[in-house]
Protein backbone atom coordinates (compact mmCIF):
# COMPACT_ATOMS: atom_id res chain seq x y z
CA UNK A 1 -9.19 -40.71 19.19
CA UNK A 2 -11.98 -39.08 19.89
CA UNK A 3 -13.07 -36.12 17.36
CA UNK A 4 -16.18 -35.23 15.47
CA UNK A 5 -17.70 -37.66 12.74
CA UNK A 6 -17.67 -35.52 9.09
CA UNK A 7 -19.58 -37.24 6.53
CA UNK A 8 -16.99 -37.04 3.83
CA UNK A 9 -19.82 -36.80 0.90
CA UNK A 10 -21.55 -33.38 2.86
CA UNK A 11 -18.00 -32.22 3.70
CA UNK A 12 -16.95 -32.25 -0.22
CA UNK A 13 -20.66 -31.15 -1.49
CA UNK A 14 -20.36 -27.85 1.00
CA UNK A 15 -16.91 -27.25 -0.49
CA UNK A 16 -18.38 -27.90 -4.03
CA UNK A 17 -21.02 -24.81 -3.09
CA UNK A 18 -18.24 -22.52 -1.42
CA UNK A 19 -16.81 -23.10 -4.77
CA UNK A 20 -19.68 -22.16 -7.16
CA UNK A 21 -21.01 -19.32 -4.57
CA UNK A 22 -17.39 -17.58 -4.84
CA UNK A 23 -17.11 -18.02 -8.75
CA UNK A 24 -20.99 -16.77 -8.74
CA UNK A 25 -20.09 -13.77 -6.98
CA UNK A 26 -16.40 -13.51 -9.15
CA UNK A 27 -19.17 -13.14 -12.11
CA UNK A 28 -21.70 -10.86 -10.56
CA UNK A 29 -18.49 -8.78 -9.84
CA UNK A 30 -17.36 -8.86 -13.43
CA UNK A 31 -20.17 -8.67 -15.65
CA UNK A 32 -23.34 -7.28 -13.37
CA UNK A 33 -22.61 -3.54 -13.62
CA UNK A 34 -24.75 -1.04 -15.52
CA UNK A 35 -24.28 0.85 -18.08
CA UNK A 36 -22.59 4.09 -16.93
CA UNK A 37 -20.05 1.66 -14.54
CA UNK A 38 -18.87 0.00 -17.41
CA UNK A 39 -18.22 3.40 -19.57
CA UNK A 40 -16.72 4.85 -16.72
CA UNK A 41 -14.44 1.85 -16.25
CA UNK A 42 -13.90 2.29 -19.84
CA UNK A 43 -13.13 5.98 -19.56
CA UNK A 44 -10.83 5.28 -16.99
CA UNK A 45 -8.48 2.49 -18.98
CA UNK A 46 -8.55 4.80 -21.79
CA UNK A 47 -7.07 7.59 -19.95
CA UNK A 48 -4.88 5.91 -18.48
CA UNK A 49 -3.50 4.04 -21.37
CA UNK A 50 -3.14 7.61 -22.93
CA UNK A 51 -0.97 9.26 -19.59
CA UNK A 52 1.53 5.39 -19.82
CA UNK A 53 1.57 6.44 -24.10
CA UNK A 54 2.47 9.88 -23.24
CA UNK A 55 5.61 9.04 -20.88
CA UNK A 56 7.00 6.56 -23.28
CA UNK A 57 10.34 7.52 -24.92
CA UNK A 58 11.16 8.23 -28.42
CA UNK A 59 13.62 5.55 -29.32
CA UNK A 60 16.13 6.86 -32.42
């Protein structure tokens, strides 16, 4: 049995930081955009939304 020697409290405080770094950059993602990204984002739902509300059927 010979394989490398992992201290178990560095092994879980690395995956504790791969954790934080990814939901840090799930954030910086989300909410770090400027002004003209978020109304074009918003432009773009909008328009959308409108093309899905103009194929819908009548129902009678």
């Amino acid at each position: 049995m010979s394989g490398k020697l992992v201290s178990l409290s560095r092994a879980r405080k690395a995956r504790d930081r791969e954790a934080r770094r990814a939901e840090a950059d799930a954030n910086a993602a989300k909410f770090g955009r400027s002004k003209s990204e978020k109304a074009r984002d918003e432009a773009t739902s909008a328009r959308e939304a409108a093309r899905l509300d103009g194929h819908r059927r009548d129902e009678e």
